[in-house]
PDB file of N, CA and C in Angstrom:
ATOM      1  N   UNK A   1     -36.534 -62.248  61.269  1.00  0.00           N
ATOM      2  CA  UNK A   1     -36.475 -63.154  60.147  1.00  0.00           C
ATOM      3  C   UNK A   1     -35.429 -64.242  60.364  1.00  0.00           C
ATOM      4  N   UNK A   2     -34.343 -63.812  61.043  1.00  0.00           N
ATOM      5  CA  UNK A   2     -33.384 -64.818  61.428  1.00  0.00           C
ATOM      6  C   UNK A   2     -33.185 -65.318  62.672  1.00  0.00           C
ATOM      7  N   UNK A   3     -34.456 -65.608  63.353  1.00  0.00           N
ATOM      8  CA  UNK A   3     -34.293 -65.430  64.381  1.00  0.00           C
ATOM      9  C   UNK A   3     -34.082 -67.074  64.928  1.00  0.00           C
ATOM     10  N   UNK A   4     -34.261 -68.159  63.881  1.00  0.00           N
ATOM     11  CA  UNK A   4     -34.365 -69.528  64.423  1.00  0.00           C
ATOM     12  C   UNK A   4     -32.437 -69.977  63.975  1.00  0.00           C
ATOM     13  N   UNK A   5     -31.871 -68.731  63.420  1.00  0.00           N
ATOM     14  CA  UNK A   5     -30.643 -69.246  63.359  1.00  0.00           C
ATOM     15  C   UNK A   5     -29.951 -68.399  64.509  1.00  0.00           C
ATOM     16  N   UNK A   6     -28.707 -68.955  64.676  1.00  0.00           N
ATOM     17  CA  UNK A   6     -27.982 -68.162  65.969  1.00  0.00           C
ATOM     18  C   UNK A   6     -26.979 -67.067  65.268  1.00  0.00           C
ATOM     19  N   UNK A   7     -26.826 -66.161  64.758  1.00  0.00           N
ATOM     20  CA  UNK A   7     -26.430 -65.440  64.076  1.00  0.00           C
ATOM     21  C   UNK A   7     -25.140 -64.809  65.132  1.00  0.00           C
ATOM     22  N   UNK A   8     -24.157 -64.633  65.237  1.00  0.00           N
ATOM     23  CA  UNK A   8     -22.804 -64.538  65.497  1.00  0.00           C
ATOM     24  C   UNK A   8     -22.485 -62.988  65.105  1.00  0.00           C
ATOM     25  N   UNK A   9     -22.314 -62.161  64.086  1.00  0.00           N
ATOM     26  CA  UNK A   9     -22.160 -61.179  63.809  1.00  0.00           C
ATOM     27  C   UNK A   9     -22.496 -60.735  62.321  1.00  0.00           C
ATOM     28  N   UNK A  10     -22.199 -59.943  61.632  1.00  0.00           N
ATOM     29  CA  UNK A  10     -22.340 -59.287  60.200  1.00  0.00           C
ATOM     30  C   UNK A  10     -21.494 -58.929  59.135  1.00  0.00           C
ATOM     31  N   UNK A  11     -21.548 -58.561  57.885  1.00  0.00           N
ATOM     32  CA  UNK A  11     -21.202 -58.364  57.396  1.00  0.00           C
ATOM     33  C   UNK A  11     -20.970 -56.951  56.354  1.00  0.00           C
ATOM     34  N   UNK A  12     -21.249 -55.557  56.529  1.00  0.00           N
ATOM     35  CA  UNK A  12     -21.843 -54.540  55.973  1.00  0.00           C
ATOM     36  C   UNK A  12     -20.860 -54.561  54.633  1.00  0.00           C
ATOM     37  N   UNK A  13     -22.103 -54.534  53.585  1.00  0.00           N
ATOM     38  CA  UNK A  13     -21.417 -54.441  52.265  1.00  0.00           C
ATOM     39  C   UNK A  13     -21.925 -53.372  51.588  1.00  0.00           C
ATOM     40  N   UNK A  14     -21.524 -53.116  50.427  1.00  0.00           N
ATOM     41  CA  UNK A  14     -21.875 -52.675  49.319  1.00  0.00           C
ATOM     42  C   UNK A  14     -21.985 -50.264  49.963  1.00  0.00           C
ATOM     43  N   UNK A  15     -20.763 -50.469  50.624  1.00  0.00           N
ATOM     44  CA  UNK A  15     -20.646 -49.281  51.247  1.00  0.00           C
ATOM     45  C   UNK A  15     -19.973 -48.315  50.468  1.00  0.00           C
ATOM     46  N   UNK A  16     -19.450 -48.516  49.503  1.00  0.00           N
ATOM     47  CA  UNK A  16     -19.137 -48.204  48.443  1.00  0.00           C
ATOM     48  C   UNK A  16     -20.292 -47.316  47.170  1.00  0.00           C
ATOM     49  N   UNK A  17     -21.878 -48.274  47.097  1.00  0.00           N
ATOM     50  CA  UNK A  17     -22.385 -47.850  46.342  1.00  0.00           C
ATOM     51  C   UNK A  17     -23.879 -46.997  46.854  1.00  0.00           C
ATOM     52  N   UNK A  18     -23.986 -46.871  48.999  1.00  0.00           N
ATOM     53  CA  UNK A  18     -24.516 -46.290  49.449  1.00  0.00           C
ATOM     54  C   UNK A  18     -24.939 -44.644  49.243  1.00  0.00           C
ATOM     55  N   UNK A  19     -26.163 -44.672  49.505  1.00  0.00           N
ATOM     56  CA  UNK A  19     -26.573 -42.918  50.527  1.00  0.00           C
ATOM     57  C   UNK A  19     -26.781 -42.618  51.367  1.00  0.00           C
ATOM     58  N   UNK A  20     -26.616 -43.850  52.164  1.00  0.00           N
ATOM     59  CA  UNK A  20     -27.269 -44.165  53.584  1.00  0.00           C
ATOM     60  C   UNK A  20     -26.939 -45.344  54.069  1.00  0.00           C
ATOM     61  N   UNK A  21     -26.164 -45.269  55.474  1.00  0.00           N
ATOM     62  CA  UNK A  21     -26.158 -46.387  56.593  1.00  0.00           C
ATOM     63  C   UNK A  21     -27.605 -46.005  57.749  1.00  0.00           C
ATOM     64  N   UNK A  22     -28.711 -45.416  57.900  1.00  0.00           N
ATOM     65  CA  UNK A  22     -29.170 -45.248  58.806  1.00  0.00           C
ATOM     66  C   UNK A  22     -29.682 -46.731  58.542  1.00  0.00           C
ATOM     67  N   UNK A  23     -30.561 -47.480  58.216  1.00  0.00           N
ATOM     68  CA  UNK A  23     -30.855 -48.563  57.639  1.00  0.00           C
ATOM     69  C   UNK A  23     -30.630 -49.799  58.340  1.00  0.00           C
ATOM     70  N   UNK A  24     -29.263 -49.799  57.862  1.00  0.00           N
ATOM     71  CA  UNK A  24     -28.402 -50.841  57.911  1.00  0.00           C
ATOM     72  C   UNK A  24     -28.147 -51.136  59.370  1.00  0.00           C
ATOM     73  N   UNK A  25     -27.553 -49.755  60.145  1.00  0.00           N
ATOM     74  CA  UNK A  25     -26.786 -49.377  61.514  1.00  0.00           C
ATOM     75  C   UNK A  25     -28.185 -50.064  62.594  1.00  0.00           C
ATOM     76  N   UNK A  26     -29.354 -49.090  62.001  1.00  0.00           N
ATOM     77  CA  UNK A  26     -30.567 -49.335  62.804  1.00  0.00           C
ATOM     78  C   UNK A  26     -30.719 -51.122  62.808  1.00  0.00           C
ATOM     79  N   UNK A  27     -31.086 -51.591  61.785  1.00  0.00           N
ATOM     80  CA  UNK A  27     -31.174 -53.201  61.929  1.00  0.00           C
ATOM     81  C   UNK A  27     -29.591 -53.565  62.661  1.00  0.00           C
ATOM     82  N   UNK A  28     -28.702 -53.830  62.876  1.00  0.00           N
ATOM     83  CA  UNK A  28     -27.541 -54.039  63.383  1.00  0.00           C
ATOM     84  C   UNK A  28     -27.810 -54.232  65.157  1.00  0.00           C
ATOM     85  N   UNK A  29     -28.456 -52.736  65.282  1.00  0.00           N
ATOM     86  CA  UNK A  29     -28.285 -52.333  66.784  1.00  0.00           C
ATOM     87  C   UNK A  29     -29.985 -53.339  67.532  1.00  0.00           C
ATOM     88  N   UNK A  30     -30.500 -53.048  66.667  1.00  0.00           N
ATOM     89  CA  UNK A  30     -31.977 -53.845  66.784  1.00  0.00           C
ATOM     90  C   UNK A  30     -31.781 -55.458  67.101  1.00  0.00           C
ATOM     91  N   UNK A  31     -31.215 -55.914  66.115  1.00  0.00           N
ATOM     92  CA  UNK A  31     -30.297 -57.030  66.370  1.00  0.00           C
ATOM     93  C   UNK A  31     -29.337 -57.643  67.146  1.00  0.00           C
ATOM     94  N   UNK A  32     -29.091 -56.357  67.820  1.00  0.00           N
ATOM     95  CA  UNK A  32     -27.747 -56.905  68.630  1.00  0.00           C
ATOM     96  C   UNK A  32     -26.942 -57.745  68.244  1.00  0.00           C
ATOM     97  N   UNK A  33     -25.972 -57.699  66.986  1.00  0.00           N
ATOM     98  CA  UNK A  33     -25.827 -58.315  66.045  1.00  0.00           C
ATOM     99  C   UNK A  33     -23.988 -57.328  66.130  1.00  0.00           C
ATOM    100  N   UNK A  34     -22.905 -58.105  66.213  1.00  0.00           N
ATOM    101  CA  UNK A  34     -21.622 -57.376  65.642  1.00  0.00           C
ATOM    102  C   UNK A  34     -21.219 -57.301  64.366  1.00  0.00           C
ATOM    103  N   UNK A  35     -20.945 -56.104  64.001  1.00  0.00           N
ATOM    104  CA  UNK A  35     -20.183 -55.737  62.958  1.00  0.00           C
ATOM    105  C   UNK A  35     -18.716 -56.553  62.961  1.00  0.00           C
ATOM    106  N   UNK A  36     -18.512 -57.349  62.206  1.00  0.00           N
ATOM    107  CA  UNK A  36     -16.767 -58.438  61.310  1.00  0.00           C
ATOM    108  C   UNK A  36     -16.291 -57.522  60.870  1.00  0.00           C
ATOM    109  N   UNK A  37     -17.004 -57.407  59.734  1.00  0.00           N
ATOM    110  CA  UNK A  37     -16.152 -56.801  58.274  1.00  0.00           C
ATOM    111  C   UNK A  37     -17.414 -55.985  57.379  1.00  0.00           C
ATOM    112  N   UNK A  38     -16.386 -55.063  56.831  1.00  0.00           N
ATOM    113  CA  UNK A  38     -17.497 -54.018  56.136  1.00  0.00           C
ATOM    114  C   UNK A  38     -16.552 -54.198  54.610  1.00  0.00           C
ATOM    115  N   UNK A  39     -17.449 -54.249  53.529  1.00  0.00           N
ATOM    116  CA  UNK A  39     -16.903 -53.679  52.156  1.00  0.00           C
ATOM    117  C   UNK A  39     -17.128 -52.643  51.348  1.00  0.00           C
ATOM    118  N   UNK A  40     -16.350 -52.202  50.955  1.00  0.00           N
ATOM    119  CA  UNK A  40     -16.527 -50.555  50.046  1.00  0.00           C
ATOM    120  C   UNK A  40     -15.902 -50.734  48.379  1.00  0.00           C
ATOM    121  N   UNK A  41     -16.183 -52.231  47.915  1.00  0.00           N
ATOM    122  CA  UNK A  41     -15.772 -52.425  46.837  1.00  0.00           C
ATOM    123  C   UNK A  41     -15.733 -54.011  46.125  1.00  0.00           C
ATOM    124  N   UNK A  42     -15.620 -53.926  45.124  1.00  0.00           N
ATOM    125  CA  UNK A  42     -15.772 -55.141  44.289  1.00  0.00           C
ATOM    126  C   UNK A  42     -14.652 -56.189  44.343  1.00  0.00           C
ATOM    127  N   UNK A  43     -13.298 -55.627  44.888  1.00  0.00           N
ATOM    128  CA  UNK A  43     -11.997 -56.464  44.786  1.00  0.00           C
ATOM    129  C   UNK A  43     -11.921 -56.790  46.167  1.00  0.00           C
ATOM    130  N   UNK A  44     -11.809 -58.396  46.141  1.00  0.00           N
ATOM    131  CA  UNK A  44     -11.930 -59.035  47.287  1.00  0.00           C
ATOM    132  C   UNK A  44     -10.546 -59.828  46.721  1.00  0.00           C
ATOM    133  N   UNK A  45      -9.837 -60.003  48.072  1.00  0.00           N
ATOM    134  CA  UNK A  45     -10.557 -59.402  49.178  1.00  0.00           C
ATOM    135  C   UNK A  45      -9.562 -58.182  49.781  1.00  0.00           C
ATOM    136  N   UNK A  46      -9.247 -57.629  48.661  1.00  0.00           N
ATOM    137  CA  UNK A  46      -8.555 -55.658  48.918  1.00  0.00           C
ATOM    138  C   UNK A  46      -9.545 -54.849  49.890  1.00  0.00           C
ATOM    139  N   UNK A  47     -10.660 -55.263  49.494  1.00  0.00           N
ATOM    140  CA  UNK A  47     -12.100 -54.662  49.926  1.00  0.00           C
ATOM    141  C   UNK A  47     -12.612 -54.379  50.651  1.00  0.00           C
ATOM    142  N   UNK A  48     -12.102 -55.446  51.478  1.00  0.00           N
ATOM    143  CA  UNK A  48     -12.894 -56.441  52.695  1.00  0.00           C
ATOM    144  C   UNK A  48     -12.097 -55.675  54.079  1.00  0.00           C
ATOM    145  N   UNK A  49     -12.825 -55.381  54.897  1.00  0.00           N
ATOM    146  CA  UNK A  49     -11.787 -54.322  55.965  1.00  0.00           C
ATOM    147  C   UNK A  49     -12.269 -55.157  57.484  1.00  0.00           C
ATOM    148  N   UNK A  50     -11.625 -54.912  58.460  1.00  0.00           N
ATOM    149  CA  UNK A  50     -12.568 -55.333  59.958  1.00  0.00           C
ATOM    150  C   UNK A  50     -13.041 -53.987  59.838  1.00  0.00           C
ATOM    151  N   UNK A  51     -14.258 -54.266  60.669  1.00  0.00           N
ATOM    152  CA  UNK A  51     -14.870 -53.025  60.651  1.00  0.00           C
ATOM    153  C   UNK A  51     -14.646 -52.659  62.081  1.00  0.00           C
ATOM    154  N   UNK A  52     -15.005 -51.485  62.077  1.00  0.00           N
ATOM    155  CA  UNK A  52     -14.576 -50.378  63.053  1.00  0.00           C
ATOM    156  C   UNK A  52     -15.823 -49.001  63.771  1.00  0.00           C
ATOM    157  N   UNK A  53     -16.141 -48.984  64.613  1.00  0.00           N
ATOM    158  CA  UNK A  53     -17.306 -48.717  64.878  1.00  0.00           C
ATOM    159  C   UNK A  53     -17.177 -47.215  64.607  1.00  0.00           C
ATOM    160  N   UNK A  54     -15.885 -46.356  64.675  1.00  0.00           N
ATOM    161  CA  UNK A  54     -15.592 -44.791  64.721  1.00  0.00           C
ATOM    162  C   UNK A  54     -15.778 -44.993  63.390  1.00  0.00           C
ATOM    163  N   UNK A  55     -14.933 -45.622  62.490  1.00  0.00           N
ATOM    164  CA  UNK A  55     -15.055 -45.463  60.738  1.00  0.00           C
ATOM    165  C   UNK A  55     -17.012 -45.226  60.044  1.00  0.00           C
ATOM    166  N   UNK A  56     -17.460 -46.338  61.265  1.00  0.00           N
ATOM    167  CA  UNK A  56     -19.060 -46.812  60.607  1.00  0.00           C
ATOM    168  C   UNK A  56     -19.683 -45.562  60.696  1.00  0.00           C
ATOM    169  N   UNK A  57     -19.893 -45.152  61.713  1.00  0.00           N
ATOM    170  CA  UNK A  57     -20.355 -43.579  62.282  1.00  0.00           C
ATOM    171  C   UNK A  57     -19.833 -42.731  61.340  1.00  0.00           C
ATOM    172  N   UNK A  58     -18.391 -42.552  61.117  1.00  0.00           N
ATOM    173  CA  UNK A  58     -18.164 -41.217  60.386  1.00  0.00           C
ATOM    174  C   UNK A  58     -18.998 -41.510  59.197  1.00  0.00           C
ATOM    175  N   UNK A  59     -18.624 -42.325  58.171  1.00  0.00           N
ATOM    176  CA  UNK A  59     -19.193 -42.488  56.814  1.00  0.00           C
ATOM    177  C   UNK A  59     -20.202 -42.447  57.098  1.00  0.00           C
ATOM    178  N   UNK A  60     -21.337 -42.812  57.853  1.00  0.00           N
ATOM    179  CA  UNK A  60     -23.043 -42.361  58.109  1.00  0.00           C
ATOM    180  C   UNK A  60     -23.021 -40.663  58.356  1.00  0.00           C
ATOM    181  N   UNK A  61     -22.321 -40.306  58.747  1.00  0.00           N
ATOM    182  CA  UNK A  61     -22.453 -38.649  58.888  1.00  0.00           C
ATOM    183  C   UNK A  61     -21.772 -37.955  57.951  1.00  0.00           C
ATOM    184  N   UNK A  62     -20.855 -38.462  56.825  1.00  0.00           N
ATOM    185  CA  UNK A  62     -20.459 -38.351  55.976  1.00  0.00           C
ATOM    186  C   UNK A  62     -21.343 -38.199  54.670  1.00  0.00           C
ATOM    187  N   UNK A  63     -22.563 -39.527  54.809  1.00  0.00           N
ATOM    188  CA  UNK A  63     -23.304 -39.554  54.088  1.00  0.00           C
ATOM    189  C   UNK A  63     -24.728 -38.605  54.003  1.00  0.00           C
ATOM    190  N   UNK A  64     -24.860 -38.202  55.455  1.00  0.00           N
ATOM    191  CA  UNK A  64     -26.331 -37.384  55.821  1.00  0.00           C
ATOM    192  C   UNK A  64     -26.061 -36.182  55.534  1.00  0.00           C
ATOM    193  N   UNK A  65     -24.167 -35.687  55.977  1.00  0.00           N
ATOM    194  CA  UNK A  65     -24.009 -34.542  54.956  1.00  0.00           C
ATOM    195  C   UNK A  65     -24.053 -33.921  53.521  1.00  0.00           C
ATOM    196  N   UNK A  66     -23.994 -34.844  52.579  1.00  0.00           N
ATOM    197  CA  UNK A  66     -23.695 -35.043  51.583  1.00  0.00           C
ATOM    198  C   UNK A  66     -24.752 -35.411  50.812  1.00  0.00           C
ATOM    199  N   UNK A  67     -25.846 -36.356  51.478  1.00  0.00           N
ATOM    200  CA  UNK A  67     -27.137 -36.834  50.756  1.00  0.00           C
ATOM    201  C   UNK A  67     -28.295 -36.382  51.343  1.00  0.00           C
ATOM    202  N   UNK A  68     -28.186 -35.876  52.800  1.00  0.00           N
ATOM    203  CA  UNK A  68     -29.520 -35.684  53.424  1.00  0.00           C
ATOM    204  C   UNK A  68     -30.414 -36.709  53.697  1.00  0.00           C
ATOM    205  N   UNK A  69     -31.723 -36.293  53.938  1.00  0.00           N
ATOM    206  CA  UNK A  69     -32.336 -37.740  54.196  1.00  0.00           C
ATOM    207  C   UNK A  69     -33.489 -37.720  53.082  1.00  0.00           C
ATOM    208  N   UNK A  70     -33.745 -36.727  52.239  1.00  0.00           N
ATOM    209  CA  UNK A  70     -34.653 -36.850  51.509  1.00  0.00           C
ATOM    210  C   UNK A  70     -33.252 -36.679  50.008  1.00  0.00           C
ATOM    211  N   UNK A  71     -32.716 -37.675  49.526  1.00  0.00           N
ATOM    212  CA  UNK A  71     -32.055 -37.312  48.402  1.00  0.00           C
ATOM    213  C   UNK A  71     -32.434 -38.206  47.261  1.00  0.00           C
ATOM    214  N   UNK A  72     -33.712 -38.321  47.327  1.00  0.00           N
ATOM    215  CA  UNK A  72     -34.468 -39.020  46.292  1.00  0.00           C
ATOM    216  C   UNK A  72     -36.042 -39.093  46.293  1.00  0.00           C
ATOM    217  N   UNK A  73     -36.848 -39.078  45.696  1.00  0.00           N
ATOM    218  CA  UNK A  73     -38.234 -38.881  45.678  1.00  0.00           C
ATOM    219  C   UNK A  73     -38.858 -40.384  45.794  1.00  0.00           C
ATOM    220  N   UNK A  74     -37.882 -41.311  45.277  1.00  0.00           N
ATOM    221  CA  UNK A  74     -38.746 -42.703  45.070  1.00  0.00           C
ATOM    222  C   UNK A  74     -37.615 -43.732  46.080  1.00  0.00           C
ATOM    223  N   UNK A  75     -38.705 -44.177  46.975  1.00  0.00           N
ATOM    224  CA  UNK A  75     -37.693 -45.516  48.149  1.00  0.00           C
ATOM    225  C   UNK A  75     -37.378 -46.292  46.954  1.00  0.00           C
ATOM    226  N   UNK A  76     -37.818 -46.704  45.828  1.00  0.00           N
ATOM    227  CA  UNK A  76     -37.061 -47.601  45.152  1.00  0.00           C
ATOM    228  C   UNK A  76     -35.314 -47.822  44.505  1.00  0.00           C
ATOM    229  N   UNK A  77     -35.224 -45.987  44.606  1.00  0.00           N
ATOM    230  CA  UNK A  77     -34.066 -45.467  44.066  1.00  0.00           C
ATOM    231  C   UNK A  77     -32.549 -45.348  45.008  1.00  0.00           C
ATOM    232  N   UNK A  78     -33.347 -45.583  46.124  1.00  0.00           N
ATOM    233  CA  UNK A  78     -32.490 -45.698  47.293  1.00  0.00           C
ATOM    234  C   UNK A  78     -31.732 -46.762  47.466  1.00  0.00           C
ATOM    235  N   UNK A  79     -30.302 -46.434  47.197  1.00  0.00           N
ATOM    236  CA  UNK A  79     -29.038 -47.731  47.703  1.00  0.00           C
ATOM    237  C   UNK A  79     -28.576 -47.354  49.157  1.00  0.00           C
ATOM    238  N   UNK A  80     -28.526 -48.748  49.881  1.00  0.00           N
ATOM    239  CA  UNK A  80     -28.334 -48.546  51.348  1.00  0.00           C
ATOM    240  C   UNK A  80     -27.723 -49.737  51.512  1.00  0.00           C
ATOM    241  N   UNK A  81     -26.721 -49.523  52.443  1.00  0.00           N
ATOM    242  CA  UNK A  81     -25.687 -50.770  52.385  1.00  0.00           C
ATOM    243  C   UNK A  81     -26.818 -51.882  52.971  1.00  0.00           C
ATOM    244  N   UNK A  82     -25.532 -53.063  52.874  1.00  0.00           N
ATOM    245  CA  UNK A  82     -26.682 -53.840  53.090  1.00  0.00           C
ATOM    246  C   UNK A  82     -25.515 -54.863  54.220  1.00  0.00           C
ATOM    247  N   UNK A  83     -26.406 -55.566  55.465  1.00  0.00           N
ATOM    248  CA  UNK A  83     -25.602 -56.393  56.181  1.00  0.00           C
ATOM    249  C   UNK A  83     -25.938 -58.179  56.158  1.00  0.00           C
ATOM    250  N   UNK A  84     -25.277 -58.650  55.885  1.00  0.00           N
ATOM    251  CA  UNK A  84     -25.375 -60.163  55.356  1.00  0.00           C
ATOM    252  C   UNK A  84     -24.294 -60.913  56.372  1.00  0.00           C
TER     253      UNK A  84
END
């Protein structure tokens, strides 16, 4: 979708109100696309972190422990960070 712009790296947000980075991580790596900065909150820019590839991983396995992969019946209900 972005492919006629030259896209530089990312932004992972809204990590805070996730159940799931598989998503996010998968488009990233698909992309070949670097992770900047990740947010886990509304106060910017307290929020706003460099991101860190050991941190990204844990909180995804953090989350598969904790939510599984079926932790909802409807894809609509599903919050998944999102990279911008």
């Amino acid at each position: 979708a972005y492919k006629s712009i030259d896209l530089q790296g990312c932004i992972i947000t809204k990590l805070d109100e996730c159940y799931s980075l598989g998503e996010v991580v998968s488009n990233v790596i698909e992309a070949q696309l670097p992770v900047s900065y990740v947010a886990d909150g509304q106060q910017v820019p307290e929020d706003i972190h460099v991101a860190n590839a050991k941190s990204i991983i844990s909180l995804a396995a953090k989350l598969y422990k904790k939510y599984g992969l079926n932790h909802t019946n409807s894809s609509s209900d599903v919050n998944t960070a999102q990279a911008v």
